[in-house]
C-alpha atoms as a PDB file:
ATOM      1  CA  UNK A   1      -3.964  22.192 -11.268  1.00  0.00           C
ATOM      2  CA  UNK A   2      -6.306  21.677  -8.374  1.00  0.00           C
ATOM      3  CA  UNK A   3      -5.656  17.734  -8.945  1.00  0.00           C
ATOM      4  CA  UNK A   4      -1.862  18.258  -8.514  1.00  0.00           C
ATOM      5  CA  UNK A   5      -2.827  20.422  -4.861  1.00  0.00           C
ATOM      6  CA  UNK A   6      -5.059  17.521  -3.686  1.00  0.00           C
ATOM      7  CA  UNK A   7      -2.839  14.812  -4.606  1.00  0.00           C
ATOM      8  CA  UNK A   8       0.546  16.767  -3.456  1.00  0.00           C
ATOM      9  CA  UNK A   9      -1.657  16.957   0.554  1.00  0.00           C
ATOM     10  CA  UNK A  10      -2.972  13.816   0.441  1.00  0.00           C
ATOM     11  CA  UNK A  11       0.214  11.743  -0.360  1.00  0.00           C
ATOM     12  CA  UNK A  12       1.963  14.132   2.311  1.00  0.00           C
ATOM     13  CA  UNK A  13      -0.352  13.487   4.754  1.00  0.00           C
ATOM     14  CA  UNK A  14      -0.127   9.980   4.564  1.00  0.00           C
ATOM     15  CA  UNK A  15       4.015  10.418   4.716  1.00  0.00           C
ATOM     16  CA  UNK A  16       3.174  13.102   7.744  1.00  0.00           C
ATOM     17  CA  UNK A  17       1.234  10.067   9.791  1.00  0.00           C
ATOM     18  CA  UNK A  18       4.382   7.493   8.800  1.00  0.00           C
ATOM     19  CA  UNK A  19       7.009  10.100  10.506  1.00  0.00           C
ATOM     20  CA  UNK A  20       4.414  10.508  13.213  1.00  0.00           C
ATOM     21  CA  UNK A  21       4.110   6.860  13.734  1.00  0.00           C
ATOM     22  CA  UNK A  22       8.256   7.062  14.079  1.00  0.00           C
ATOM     23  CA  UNK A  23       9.048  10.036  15.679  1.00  0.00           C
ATOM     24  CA  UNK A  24       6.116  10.343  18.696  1.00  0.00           C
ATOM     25  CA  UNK A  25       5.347   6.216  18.558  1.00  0.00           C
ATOM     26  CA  UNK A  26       8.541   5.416  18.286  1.00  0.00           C
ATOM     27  CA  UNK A  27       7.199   2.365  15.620  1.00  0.00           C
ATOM     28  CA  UNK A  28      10.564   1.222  13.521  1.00  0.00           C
ATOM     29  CA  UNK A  29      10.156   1.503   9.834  1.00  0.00           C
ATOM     30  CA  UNK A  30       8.902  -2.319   9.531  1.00  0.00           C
ATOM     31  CA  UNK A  31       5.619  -1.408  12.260  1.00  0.00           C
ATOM     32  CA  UNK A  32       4.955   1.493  10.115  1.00  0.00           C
ATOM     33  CA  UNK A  33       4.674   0.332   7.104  1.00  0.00           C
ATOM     34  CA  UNK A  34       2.487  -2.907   8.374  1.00  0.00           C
ATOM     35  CA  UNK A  35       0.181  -0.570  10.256  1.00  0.00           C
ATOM     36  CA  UNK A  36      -0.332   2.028   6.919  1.00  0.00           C
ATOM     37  CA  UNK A  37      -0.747  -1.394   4.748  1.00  0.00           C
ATOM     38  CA  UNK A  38      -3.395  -2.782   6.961  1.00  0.00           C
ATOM     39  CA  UNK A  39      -4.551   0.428   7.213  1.00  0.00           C
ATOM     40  CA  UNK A  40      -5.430   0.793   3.632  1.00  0.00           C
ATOM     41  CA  UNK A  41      -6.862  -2.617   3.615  1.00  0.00           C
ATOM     42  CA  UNK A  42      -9.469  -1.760   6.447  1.00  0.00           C
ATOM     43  CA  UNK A  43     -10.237   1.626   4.392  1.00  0.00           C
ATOM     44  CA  UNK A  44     -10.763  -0.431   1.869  1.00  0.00           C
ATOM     45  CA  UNK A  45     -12.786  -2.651   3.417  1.00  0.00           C
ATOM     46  CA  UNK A  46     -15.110   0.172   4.590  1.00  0.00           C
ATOM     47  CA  UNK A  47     -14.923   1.495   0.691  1.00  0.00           C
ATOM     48  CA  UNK A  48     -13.094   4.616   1.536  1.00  0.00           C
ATOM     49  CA  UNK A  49     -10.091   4.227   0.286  1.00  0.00           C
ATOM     50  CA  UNK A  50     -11.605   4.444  -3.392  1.00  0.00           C
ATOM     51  CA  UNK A  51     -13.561   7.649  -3.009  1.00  0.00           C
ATOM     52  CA  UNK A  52      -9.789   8.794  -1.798  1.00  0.00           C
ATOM     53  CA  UNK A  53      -8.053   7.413  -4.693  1.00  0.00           C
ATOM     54  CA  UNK A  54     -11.066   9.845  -6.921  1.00  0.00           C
ATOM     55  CA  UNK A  55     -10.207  12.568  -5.210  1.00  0.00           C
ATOM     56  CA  UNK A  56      -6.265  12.973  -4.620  1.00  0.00           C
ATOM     57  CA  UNK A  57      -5.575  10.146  -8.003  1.00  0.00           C
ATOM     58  CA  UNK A  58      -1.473   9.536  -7.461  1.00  0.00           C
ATOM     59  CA  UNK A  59      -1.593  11.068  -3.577  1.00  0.00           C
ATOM     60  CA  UNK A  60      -3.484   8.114  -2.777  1.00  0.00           C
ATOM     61  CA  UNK A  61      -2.091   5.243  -5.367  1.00  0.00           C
ATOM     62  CA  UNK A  62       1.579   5.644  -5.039  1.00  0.00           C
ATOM     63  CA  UNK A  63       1.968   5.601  -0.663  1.00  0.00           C
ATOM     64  CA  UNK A  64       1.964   2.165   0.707  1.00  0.00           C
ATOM     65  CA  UNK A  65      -1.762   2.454   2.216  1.00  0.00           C
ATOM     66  CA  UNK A  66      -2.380   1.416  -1.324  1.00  0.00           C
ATOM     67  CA  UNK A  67      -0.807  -1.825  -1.232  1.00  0.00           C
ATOM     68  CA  UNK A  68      -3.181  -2.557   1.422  1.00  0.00           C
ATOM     69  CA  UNK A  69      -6.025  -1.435  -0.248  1.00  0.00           C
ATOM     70  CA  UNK A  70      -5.202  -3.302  -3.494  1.00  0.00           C
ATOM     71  CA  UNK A  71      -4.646  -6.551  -1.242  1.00  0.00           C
ATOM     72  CA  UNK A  72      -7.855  -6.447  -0.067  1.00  0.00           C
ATOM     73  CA  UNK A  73      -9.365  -5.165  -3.569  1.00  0.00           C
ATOM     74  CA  UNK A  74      -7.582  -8.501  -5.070  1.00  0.00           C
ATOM     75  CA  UNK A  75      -9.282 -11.207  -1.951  1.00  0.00           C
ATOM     76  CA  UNK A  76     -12.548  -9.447  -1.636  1.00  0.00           C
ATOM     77  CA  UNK A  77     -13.298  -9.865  -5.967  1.00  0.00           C
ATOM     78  CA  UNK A  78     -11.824 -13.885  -5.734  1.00  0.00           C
ATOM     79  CA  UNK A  79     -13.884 -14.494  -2.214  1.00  0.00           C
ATOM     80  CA  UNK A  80     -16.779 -13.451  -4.568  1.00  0.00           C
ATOM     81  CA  UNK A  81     -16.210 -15.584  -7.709  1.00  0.00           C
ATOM     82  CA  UNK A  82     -14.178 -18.629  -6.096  1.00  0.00           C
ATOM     83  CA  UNK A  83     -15.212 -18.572  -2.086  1.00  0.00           C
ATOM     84  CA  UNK A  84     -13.123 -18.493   0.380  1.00  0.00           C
ATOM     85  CA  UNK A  85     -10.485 -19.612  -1.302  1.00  0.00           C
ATOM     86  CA  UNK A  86     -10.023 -16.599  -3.454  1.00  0.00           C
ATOM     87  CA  UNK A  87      -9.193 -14.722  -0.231  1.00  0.00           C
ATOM     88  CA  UNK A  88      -5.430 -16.388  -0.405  1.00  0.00           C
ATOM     89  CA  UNK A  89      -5.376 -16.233  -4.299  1.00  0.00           C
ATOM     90  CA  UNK A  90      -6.977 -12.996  -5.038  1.00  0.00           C
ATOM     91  CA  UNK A  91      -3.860 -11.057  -3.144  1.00  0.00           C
ATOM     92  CA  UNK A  92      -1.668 -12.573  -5.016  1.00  0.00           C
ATOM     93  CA  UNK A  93      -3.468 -12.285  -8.676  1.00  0.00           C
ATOM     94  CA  UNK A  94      -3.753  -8.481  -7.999  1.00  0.00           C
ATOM     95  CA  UNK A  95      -0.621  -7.317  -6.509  1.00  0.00           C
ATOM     96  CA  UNK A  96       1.822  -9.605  -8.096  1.00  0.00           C
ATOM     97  CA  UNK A  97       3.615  -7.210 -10.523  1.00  0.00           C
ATOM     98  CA  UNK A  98       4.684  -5.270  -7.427  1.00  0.00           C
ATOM     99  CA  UNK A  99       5.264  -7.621  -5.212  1.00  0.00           C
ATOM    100  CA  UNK A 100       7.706  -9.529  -8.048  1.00  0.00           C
ATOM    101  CA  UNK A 101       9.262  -5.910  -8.932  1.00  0.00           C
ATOM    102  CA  UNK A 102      10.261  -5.483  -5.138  1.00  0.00           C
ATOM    103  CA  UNK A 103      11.962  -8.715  -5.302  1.00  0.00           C
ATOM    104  CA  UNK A 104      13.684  -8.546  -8.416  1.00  0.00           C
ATOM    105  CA  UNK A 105      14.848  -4.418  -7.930  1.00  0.00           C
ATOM    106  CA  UNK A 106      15.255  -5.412  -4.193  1.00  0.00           C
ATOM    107  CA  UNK A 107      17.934  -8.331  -5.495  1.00  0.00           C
ATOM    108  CA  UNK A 108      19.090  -6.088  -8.499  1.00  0.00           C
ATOM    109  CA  UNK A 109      20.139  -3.783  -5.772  1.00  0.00           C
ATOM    110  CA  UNK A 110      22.211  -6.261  -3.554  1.00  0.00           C
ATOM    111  CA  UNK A 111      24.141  -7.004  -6.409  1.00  0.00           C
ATOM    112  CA  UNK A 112      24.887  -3.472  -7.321  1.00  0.00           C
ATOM    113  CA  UNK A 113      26.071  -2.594  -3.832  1.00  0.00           C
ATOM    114  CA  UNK A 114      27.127  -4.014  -0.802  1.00  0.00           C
ATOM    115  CA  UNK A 115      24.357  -5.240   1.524  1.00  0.00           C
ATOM    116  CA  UNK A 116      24.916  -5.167   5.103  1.00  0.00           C
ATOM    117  CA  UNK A 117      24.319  -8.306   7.071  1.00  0.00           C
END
């Protein structure tokens, strides 16, 4: 039960610092998400973003901070094995399931409804 708590005030408080980056910023939805991916990816840089992911599980996997963390998860083990190199193809070996699912539900979508622009 206590996992459920943690998780549930974690993954708002990440959602609480997007509005905040909205509403008092006034960041559009684009700057927001770029500034919780890259900050995921410098928390995960530092190795906090894992101890995070421990202790709130889906609060800290499913918000967007994760992306950035997984991004920088994916260069940092290819920089290892392959040099630098690995920084390009590591992002892409990791988070390539959902970057292809955005593009695929993202086009499902435009055919299922009308698109504006």
């Amino acid at each position: 039960m206590g996992k459920f708590i943690y998780a549930f005030l974690v993954g708002g408080g990440i959602c609480v610092i997007g509005q905040i980056l909205m509403d008092v910023f006034k960041l559009t939805p684009a700057h927001t998400m770029c500034t919780l991916v890259v900050t995921g990816a410098i928390l995960g840089g530092f190795n906090l973003y894992e101890p995070l992911i421990k202790f709130a599980g889906a609060g800290a996997t499913v918000p967007i901070s994760s992306f950035g963390n997984s991004l920088f998860q994916g260069a940092w083990h290819e920089v290892q094995r392959d040099g630098i190199i690995g920084a390009i193809t590591g992002i892409f070996e990791i988070t390539s399931a959902g970057i292809s699912s955005a593009i695929i539900f993202g086009f499902l979508a435009a055919l299922l409804f009308k698109p504006k622009g």
